[in-house]
Protein backbone atom coordinates (compact mmCIF):
# COMPACT_ATOMS: atom_id res chain seq x y z
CA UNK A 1 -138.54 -59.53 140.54
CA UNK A 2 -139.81 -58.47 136.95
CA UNK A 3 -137.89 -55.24 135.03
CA UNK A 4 -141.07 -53.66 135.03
CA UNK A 5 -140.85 -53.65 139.39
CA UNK A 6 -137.91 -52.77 139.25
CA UNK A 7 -138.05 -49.49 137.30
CA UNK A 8 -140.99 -48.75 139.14
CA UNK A 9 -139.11 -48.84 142.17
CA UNK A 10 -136.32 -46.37 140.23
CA UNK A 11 -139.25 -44.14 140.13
CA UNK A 12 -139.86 -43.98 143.67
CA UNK A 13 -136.58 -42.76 144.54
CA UNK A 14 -135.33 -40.56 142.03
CA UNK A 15 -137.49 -37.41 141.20
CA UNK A 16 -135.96 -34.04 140.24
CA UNK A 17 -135.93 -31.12 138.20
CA UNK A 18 -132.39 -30.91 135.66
CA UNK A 19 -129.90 -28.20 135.88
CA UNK A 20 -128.58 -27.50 132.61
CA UNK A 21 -125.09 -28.85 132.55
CA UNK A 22 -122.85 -26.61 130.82
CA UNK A 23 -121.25 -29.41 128.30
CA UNK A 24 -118.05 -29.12 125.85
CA UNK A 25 -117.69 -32.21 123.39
CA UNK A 26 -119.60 -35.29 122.96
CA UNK A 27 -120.18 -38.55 123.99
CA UNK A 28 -121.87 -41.54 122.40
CA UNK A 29 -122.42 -45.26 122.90
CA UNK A 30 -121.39 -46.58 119.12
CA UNK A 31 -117.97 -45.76 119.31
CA UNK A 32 -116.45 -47.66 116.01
CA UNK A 33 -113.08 -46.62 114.99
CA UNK A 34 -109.73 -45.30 116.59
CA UNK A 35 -106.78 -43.08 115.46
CA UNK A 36 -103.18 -43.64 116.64
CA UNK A 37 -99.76 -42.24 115.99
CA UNK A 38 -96.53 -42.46 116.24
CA UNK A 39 -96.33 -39.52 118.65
CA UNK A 40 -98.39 -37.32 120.65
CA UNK A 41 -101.11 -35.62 118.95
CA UNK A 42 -104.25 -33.61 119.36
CA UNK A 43 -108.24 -34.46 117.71
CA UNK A 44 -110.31 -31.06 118.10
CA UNK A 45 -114.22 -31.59 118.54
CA UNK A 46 -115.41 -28.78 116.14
CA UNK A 47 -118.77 -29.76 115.99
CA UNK A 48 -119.79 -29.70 119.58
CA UNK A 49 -118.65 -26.34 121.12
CA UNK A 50 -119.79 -24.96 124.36
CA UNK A 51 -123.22 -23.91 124.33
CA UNK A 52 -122.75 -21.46 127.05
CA UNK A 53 -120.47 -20.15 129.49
CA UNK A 54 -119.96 -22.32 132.61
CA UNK A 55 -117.76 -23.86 135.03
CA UNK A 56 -116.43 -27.49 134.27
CA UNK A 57 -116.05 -30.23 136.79
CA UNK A 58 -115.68 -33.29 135.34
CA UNK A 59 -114.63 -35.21 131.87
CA UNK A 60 -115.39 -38.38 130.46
CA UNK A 61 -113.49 -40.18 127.60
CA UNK A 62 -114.20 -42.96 125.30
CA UNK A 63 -110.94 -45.50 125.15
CA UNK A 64 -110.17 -48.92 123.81
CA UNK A 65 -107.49 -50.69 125.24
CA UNK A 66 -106.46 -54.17 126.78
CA UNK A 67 -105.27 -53.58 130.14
CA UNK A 68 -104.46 -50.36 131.99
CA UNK A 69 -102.60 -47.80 130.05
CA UNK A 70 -100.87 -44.69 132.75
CA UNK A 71 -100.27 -40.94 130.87
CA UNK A 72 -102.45 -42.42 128.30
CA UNK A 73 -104.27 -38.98 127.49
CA UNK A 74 -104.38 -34.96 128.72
CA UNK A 75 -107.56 -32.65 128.20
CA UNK A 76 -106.68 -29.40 126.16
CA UNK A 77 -109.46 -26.21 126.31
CA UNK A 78 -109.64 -24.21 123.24
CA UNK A 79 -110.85 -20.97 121.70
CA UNK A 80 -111.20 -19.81 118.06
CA UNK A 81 -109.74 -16.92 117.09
CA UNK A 82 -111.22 -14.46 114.18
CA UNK A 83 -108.19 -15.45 111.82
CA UNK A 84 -108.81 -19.11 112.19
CA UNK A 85 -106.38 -19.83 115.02
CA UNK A 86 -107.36 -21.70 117.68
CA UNK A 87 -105.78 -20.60 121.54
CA UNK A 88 -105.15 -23.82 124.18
CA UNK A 89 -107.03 -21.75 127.13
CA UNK A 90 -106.54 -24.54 129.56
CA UNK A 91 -105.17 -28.53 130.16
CA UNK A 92 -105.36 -31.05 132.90
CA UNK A 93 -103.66 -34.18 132.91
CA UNK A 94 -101.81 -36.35 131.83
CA UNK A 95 -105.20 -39.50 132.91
CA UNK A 96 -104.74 -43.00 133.02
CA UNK A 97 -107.15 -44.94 130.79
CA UNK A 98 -108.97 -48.03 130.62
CA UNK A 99 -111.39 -50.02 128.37
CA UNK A 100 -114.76 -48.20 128.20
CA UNK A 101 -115.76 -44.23 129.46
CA UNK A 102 -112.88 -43.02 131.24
CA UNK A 103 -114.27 -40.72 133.77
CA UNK A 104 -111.79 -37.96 135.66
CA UNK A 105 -112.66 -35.28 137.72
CA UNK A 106 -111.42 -31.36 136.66
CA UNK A 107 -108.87 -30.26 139.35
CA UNK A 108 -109.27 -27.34 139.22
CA UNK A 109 -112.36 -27.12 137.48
CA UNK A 110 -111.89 -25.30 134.13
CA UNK A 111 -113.90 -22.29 133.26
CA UNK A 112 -114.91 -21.58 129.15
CA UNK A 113 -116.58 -19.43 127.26
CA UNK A 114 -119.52 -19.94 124.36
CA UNK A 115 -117.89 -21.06 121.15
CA UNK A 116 -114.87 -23.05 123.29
CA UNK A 117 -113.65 -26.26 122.32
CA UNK A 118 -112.79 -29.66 123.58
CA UNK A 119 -109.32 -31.26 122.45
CA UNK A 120 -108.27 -34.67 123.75
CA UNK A 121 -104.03 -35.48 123.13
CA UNK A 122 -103.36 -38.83 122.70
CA UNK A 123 -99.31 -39.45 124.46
CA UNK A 124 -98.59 -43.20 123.68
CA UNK A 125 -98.81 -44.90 120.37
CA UNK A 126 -101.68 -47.49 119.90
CA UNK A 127 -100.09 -50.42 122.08
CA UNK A 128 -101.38 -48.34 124.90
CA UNK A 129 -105.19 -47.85 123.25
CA UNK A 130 -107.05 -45.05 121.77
CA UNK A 131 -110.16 -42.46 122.18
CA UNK A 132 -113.09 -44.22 120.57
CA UNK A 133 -114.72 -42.21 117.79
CA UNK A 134 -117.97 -42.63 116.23
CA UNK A 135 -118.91 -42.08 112.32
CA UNK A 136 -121.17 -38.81 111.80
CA UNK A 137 -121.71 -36.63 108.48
CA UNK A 138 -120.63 -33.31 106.86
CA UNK A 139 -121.99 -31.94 110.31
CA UNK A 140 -118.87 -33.69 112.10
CA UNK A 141 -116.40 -31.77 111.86
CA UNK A 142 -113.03 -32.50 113.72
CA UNK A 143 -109.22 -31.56 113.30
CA UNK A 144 -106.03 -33.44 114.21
CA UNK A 145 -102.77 -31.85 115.10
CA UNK A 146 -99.35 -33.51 115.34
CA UNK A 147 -98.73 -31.67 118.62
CA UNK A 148 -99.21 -31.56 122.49
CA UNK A 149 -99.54 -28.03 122.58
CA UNK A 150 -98.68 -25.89 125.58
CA UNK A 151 -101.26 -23.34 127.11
CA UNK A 152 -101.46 -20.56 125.32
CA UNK A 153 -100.40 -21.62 122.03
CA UNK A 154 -102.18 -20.98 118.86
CA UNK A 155 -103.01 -23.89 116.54
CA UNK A 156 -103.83 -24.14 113.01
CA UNK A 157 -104.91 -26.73 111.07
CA UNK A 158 -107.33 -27.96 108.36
CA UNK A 159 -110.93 -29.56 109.77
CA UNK A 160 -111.85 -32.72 108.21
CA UNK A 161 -115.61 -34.55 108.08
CA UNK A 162 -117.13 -37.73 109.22
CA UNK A 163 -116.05 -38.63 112.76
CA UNK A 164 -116.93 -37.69 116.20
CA UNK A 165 -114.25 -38.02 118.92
CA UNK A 166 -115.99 -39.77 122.17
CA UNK A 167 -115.56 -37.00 124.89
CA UNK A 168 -116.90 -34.00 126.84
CA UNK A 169 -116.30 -31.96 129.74
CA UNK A 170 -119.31 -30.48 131.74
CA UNK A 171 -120.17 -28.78 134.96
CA UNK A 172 -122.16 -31.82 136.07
CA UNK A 173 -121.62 -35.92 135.48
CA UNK A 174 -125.96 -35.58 134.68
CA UNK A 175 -126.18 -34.15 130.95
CA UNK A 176 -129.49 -33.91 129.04
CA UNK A 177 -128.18 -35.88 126.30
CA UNK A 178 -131.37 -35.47 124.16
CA UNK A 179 -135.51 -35.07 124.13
CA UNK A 180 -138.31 -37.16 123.26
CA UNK A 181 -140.49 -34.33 122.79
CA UNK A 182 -144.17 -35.81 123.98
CA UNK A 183 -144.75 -39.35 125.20
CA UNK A 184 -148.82 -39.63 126.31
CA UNK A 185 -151.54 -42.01 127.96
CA UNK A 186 -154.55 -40.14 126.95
CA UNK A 187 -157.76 -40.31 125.43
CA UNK A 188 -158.02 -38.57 121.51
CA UNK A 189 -160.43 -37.25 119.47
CA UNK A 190 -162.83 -39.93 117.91
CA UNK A 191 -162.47 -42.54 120.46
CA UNK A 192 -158.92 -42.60 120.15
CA UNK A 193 -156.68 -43.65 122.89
CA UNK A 194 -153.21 -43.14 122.95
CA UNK A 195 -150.05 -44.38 124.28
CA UNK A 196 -146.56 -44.59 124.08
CA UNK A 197 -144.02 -47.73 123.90
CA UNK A 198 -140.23 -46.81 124.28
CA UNK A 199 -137.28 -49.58 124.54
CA UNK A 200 -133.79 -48.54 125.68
CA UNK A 201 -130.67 -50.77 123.80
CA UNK A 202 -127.56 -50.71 124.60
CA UNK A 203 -125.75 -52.17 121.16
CA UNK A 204 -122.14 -51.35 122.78
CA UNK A 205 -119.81 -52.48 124.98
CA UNK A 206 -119.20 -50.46 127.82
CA UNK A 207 -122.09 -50.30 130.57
CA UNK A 208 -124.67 -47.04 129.84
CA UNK A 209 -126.15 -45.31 133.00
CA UNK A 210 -128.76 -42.64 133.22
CA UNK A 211 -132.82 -41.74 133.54
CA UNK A 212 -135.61 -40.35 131.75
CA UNK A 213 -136.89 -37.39 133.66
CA UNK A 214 -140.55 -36.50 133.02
CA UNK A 215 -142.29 -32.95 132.34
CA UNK A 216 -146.07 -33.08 132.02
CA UNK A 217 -147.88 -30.55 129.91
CA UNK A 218 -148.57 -27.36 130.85
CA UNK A 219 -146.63 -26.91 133.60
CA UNK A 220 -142.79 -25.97 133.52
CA UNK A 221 -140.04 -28.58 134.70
CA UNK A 222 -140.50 -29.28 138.81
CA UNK A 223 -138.48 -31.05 141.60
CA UNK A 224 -141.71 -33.13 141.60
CA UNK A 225 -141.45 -34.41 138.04
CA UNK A 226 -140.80 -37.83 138.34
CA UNK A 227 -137.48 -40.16 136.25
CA UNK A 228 -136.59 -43.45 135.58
CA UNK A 229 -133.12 -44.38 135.71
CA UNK A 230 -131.44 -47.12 134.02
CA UNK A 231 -128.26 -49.34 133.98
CA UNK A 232 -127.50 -50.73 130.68
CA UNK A 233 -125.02 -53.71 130.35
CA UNK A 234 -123.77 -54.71 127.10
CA UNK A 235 -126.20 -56.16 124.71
CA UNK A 236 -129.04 -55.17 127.23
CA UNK A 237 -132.50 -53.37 126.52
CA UNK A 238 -135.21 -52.30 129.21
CA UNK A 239 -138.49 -52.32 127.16
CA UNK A 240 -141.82 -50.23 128.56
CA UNK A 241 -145.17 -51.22 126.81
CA UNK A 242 -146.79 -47.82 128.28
CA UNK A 243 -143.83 -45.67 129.88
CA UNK A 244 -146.62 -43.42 131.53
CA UNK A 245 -147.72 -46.26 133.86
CA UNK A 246 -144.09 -46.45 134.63
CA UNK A 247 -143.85 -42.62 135.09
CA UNK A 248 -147.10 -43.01 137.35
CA UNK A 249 -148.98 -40.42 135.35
CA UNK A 250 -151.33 -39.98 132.09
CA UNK A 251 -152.04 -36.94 129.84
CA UNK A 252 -149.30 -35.73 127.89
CA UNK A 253 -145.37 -34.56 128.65
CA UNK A 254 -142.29 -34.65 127.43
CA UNK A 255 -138.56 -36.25 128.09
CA UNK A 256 -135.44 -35.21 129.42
CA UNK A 257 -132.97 -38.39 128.57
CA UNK A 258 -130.16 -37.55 130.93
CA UNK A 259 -126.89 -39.56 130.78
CA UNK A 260 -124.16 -40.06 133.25
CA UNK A 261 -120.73 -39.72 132.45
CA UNK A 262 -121.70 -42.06 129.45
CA UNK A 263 -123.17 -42.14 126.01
CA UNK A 264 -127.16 -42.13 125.81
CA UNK A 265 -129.06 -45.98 124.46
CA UNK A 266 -130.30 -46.69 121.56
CA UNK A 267 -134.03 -45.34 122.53
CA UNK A 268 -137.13 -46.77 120.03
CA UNK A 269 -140.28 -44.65 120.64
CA UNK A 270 -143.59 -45.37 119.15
CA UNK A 271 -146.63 -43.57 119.96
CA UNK A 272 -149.87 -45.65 118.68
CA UNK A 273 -153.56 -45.22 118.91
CA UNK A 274 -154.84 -48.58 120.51
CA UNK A 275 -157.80 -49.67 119.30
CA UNK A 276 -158.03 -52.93 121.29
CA UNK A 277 -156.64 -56.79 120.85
CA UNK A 278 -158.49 -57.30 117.79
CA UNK A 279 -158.11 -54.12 115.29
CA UNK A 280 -154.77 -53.89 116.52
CA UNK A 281 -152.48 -50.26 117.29
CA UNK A 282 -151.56 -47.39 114.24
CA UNK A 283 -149.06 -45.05 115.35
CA UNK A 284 -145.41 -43.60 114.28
CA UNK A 285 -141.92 -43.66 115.64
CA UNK A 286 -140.70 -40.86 117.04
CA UNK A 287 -137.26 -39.72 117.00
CA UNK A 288 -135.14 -38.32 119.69
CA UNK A 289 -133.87 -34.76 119.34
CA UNK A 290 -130.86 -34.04 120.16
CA UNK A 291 -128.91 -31.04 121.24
CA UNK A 292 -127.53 -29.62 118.42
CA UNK A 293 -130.53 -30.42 116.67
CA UNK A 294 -132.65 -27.86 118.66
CA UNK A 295 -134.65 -24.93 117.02
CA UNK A 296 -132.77 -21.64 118.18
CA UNK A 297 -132.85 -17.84 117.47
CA UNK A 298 -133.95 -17.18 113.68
CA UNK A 299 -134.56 -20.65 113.07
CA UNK A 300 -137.75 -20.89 110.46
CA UNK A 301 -140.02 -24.45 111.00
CA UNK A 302 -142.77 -24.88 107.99
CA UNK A 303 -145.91 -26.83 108.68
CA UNK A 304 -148.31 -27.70 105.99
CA UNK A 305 -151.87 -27.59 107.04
CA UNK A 306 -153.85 -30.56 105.31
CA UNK A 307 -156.34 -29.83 102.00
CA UNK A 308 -158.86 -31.78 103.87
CA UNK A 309 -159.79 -30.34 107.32
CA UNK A 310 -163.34 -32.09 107.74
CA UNK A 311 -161.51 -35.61 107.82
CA UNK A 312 -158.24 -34.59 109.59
CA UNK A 313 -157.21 -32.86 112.29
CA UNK A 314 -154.02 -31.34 113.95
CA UNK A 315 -151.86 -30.47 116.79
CA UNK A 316 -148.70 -28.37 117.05
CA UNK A 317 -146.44 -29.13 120.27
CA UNK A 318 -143.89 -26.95 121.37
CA UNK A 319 -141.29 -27.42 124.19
CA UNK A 320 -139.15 -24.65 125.25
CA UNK A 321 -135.82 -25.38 126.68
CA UNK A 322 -133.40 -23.57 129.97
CA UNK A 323 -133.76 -20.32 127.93
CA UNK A 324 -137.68 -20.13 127.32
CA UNK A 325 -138.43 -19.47 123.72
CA UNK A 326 -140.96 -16.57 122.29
CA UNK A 327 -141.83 -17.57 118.80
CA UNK A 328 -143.58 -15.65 115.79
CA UNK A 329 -146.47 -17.25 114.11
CA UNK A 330 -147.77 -16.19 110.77
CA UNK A 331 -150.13 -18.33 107.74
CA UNK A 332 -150.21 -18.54 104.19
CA UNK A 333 -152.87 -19.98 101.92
CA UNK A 334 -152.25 -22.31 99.00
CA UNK A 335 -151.36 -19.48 96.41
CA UNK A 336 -148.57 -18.11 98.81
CA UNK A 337 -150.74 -14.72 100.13
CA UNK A 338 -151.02 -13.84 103.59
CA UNK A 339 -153.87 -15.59 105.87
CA UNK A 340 -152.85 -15.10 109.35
CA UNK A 341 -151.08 -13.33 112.32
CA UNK A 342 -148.24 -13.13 112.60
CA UNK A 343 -149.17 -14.34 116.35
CA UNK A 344 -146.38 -13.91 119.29
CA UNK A 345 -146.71 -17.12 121.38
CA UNK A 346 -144.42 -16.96 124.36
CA UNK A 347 -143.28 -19.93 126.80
CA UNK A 348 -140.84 -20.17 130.36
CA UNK A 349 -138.24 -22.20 130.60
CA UNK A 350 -139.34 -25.85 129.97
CA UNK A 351 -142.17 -25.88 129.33
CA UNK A 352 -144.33 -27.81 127.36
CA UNK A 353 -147.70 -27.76 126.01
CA UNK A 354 -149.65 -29.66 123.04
CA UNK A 355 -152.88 -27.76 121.18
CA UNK A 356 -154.69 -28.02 118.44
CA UNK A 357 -153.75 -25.83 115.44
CA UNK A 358 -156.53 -23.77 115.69
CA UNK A 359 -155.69 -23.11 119.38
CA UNK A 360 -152.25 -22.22 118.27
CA UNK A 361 -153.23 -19.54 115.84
CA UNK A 362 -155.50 -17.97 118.06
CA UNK A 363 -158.47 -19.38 116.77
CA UNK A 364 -158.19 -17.97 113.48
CA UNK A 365 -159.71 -19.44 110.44
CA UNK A 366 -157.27 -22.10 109.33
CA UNK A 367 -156.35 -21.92 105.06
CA UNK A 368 -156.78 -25.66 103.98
CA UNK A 369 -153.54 -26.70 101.71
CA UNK A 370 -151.54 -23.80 103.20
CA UNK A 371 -148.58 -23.27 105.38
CA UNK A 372 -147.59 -22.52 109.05
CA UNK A 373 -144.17 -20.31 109.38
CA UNK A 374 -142.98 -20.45 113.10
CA UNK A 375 -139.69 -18.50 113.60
CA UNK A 376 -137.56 -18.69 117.01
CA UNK A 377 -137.68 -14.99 118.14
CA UNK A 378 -135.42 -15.94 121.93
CA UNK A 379 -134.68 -18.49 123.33
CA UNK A 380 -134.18 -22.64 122.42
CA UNK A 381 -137.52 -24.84 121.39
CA UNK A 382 -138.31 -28.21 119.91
CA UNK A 383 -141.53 -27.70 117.73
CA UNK A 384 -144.07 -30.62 116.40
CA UNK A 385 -146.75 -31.40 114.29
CA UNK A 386 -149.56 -34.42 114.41
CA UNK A 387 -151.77 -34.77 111.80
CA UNK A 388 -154.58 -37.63 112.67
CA UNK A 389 -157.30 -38.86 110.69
CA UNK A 390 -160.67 -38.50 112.14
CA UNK A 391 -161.91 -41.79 110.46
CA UNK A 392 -158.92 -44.38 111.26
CA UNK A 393 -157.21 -42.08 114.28
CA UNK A 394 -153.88 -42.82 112.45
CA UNK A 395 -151.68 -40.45 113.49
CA UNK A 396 -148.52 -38.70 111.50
CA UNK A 397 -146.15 -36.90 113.47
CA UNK A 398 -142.79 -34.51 112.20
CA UNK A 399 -140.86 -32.72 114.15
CA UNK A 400 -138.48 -29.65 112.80
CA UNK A 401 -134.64 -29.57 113.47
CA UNK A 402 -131.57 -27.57 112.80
């Protein structure tokens, strides 16, 4: 049976609409380095608090080691303080660990706050293994303490840069572990006709498991939005030459890529005009967006609207997350003075739609060589922009982050 028959068969049994999981910590499939000691101690994940309140259920951890190692790890809950301090609000453990995601369930489950923190103690020294962390910038920030603090304590320390520790806590195994925010099969302007090409990798060791859940355009997330899931060995990649055939559908959407109790793939997205066997395909990679990376309240996205607007065109695509998002649109011409709005464009809970520019300002006159200023008024979004050219149908895409 080919891959392609049997992700189509995936489809045909898994369909659903995802719960936000409320999610402490982080998990990733490139885990390339390890810490160890000479005694117990604690690495803080700074960088990926709790989003949101919620009730957790379950915990995954990243480990390296030879053969099973018992008391190997416990699970410390935090909360920062206004002087600095951080208070252990809950533990569980000591786990067992074993090569690859380490997967335990939260008895009893452990209940946090916004702003909390995940901390994961390491109990034996390095014959016995260690958490997996992964390399990041000045936006990973972690801190290590020479401790296995009790419940209640208060811990202080000094954050450090660079490294991600491999684990997080959530209320559900299924996490939305990032967006591809619009895939399409549809016909463009000029005779274009687009599609879109993803490949899931998996460039690690342990196995990676989850789906791609589908929402089409203009319609919020359903039970009847259909998924792919996947299994990925080591060294393995899934490849779809049009993932909307796979998805069953055309027009345009976007993508929920859920993991389970493991990092997400290595995911290569390319949407391309295809203009037949002989000229060939033009088109752009598009990045996934993760999390953290997610426009939110008071964040300010800039779009610049092209000198030329007789030979190119353009689309803005927004896709509001579990909160909604209502956003505040306003234009400015090439010398920096006002030319439009500001406009109030308001969207449920995911929900996604793609429009042209035009459309998105209400159908007011657009200022060639100006600027689009979208602020985040409520709510979560991801926001786009596609610039194609009406001669070639090459398109340009850009999407803002945090």
């Amino acid at each position: 049976m080919s891959s392609r028959r049997v992700v189509l068969f995936a489809v045909c049994l898994f369909v659903a609409i995802e719960a936000p999981a409320a999610t402490v910590g982080s998990l990733s499939a490139t885990g390339n380095t390890g810490l160890s000691g000479s005694g117990a101690f604690m690495s803080i994940d700074i960088a990926h608090p709790a989003a949101e309140a919620g009730t957790l259920t379950t915990a995954s951890v990243r480990w390296s080691a030879l053969s099973l190692c018992t008391n190997a790890f416990k699970l410390k809950f935090l909360r920062p303080q206004f002087n600095g301090t951080f208070t252990v609000i809950a533990e569980r453990g000591p786990f067992n660990a074993v090569q690859g995601f380490v997967t335990i369930a939260l008895t009893p489950p452990v209940t946090v706050a916004a702003g909390d923190l995940l901390g994961v103690v390491q109990l034996q020294p390095a014959t016995c293994g260690t958490m997996q962390w992964s390399r990041g910038g000045n936006d990973a920030v972690f801190m290590i303490a020479n401790l296995d603090p009790a419940v209640g304590a208060n811990i202080t320390g000094i954050p450090d840069h660079g490294l991600i520790p491999n684990a997080r806590a959530s209320s559900d195994p299924n996490v939305v572990d990032g967006y591809i925010p619009v895939i399409g099969s549809t016909a463009g302007g000029f005779g274009a006709q687009f599609k879109t090409s993803v490949q899931l990798s998996n460039t690690d060791l342990p196995t990676l498991n989850g789906r791609l859940v589908f929402h089409p355009a203009g319609a919020p997330a359903s039970a009847s939005d259909p998924s792919i899931s996947y299994s990925l060995g080591q060294g393995k990649s899934t490849s779809f030459d049009n993932i909307m055939d796979s998805f069953g559908r055309t027009g345009l959407g976007s993508v929920d890529v859920v993991t389970t109790s493991s990092g997400a793939p290595l995911i290569t997205t390319r949407v391309f005009n295809d203009a037949g066997s002989v000229v060939g395909t033009s088109g752009f990679t598009e990045e996934t967006v993760l999390p953290q990376q997610v426009l939110r309240l008071y964040d300010i996205a800039n779009f610049t609207i092209p000198s030329d607007l007789t030979n190119f065109r353009v689309n803005i695509g927004v896709r509001s997350l579990d909160a909604g998002a209502t956003l505040s649109v306003a234009m400015y011409n090439g010398a920096g003075s006002f030319a439009g709005g500001p406009f109030t464009k308001t969207y449920p809970a995911n929900y996604f739609e793609q429009v042209s520019l035009s459309q998105f300002v209400n159908g007011t006159t657009l200022p060639a060589g100006g600027v689009v200023q979208i602020q985040v008024q409520s709510g979560n979004a991801i926001l786009y922009g596609t610039t194609n050219d009406n001669r070639s149908n090459d398109p340009n895409f850009k999407y803002f982050a945090r």
